[in-house]
C-alpha atoms as a PDB file:
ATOM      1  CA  UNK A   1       0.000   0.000   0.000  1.00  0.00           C
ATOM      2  CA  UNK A   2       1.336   3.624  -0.812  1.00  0.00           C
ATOM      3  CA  UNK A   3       1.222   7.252   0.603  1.00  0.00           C
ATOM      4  CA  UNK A   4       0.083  10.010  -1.061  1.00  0.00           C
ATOM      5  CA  UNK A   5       3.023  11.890  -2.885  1.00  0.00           C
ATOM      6  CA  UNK A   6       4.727  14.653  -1.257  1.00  0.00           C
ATOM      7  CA  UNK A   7       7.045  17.241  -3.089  1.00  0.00           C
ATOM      8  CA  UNK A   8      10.152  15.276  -1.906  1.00  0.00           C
ATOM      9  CA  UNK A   9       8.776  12.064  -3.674  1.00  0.00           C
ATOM     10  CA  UNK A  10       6.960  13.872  -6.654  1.00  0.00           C
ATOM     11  CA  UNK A  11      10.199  15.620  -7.529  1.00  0.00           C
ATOM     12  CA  UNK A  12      12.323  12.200  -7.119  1.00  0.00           C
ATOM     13  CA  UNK A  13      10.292  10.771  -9.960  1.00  0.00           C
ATOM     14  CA  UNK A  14       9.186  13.833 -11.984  1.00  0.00           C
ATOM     15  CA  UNK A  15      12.579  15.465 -13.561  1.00  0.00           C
ATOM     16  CA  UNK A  16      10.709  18.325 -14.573  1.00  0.00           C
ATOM     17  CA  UNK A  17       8.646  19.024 -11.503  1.00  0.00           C
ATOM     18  CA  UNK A  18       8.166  22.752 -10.790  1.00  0.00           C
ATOM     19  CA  UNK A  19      10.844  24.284  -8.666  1.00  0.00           C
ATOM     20  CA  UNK A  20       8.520  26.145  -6.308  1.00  0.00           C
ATOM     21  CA  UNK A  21       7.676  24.155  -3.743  1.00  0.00           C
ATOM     22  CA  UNK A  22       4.346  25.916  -3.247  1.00  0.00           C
ATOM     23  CA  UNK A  23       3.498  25.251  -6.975  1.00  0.00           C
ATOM     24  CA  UNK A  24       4.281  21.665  -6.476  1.00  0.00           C
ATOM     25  CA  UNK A  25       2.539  21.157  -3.207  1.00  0.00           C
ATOM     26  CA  UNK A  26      -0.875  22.965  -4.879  1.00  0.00           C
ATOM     27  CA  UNK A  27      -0.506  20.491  -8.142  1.00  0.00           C
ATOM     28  CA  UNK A  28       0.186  17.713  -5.732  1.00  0.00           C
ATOM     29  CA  UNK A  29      -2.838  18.545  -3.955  1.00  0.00           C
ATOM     30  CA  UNK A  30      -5.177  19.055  -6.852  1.00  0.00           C
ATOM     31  CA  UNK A  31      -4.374  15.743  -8.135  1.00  0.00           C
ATOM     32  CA  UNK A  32      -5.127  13.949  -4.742  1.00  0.00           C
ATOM     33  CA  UNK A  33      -8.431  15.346  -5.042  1.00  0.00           C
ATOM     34  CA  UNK A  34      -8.948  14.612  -8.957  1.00  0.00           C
ATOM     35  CA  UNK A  35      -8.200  11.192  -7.992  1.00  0.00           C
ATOM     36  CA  UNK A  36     -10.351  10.864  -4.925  1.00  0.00           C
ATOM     37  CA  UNK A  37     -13.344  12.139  -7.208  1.00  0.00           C
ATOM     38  CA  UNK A  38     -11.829   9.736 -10.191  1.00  0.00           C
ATOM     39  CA  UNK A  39     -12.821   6.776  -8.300  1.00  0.00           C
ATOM     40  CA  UNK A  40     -14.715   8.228  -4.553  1.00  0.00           C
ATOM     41  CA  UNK A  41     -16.069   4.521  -3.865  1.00  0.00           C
ATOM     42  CA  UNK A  42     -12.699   2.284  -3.921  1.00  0.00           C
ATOM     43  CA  UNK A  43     -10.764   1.734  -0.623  1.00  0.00           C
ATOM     44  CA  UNK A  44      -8.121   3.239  -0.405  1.00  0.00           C
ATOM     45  CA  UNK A  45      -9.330   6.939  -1.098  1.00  0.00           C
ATOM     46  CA  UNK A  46      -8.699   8.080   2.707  1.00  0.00           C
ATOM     47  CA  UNK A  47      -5.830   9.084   4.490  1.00  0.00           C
ATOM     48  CA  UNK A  48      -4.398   6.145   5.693  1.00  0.00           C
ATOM     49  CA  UNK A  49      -1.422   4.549   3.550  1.00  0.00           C
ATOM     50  CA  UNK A  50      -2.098   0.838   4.912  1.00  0.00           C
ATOM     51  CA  UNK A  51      -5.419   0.193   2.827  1.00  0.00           C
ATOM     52  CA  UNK A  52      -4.799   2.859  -0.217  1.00  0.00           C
ATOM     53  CA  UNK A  53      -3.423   0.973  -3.841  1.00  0.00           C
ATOM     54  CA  UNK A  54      -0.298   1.914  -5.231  1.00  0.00           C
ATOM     55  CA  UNK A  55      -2.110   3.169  -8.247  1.00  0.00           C
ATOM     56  CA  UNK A  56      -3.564   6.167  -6.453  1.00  0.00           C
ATOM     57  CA  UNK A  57      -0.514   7.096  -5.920  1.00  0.00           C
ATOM     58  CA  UNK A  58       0.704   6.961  -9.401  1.00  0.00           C
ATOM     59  CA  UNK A  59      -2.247   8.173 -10.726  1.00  0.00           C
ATOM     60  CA  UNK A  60      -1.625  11.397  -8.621  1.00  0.00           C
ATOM     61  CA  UNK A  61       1.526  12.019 -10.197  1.00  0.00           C
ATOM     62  CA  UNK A  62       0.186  11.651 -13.479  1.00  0.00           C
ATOM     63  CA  UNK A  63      -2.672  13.774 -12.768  1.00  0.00           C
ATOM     64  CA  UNK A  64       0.235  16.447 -11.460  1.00  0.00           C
ATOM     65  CA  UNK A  65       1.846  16.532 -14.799  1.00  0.00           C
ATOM     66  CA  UNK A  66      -0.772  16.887 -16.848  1.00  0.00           C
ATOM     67  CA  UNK A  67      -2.028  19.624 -14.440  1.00  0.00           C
ATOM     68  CA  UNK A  68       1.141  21.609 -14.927  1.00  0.00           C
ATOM     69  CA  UNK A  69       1.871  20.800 -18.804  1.00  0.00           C
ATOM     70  CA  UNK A  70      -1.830  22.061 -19.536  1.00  0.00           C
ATOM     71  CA  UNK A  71      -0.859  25.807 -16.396  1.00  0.00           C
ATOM     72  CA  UNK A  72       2.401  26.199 -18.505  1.00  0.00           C
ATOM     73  CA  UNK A  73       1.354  25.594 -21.752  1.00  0.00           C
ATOM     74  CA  UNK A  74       4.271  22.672 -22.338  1.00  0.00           C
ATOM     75  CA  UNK A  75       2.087  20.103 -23.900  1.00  0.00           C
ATOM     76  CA  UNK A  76       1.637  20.434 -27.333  1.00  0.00           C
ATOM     77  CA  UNK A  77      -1.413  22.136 -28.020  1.00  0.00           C
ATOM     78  CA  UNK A  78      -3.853  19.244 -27.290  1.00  0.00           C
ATOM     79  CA  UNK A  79      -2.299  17.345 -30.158  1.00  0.00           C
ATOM     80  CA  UNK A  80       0.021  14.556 -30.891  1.00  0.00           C
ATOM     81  CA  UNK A  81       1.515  14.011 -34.515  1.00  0.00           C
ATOM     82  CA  UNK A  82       3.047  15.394 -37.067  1.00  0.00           C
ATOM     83  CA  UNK A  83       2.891  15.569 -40.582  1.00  0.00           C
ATOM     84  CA  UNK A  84      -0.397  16.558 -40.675  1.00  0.00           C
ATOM     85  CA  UNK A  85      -1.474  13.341 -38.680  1.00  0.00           C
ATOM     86  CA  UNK A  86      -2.517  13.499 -35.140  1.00  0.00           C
ATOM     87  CA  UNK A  87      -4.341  12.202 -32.163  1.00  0.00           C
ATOM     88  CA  UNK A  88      -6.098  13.988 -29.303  1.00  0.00           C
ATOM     89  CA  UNK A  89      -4.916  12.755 -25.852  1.00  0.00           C
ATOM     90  CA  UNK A  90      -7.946  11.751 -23.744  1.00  0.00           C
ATOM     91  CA  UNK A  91      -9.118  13.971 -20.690  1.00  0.00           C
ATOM     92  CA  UNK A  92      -7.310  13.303 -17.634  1.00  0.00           C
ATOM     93  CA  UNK A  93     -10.086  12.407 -15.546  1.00  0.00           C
ATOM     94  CA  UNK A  94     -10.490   9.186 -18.326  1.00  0.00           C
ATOM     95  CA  UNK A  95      -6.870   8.063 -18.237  1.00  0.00           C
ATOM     96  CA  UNK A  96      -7.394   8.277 -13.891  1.00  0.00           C
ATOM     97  CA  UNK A  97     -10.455   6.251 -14.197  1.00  0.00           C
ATOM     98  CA  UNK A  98      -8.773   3.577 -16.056  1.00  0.00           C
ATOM     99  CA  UNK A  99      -5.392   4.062 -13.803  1.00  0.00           C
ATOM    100  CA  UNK A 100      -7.819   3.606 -10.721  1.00  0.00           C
ATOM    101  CA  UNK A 101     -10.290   0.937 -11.385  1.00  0.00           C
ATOM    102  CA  UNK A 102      -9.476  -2.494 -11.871  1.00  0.00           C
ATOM    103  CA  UNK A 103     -10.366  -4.785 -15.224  1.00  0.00           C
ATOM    104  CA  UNK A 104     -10.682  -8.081 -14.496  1.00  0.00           C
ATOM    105  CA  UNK A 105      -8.525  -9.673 -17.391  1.00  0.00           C
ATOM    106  CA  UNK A 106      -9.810 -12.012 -20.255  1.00  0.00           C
ATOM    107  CA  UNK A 107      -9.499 -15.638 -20.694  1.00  0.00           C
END
């Protein structure tokens, strides 16, 4: 079972974290909550580390990046492609659904 990320972890496996520690605390904290509203009824969502999935913890990082890539304007404009081919990246609260819930496999 995980923690929630702190600026100390965040920036340990995000090169490209903000440096401002209040910047990355606020990002850090907005994607707890995206990800507590991603998926409110799985265990795990509270405060304790002993019954909360490692995925919520990756899925707040995620949620992080995307938060500050869309604040400072370093994605890429909503698309991905070139040569006049290109994809739209789904929303974030999709790709934290599907980091957060768990498929049972096939066969």
């Amino acid at each position: 079972m995980a923690t929630w990320h702190d600026k100390t972890s965040a920036r340990a496996q995000w090169s490209n974290a903000p440096s401002s520690d209040a910047a990355l605390e606020e990002l850090l904290e907005y994607a707890k909550d995206e990800c507590i509203h991603a998926e409110p009824w799985a265990p795990g969502t509270g405060q304790t580390a002993a019954d909360r999935p490692v995925r919520f913890r990756m899925a707040q990082l995620a949620a992080a990046q995307a938060a500050w890539e869309y604040r400072t304007g370093t994605g890429q404009d909503g698309q991905l492609g070139m040569d006049g081919y290109a994809m739209r990246p789904r929303a974030v609260q999709t790709v934290l659904a599907r980091m957060l819930r768990i498929t049972p496999g096939v066969g």
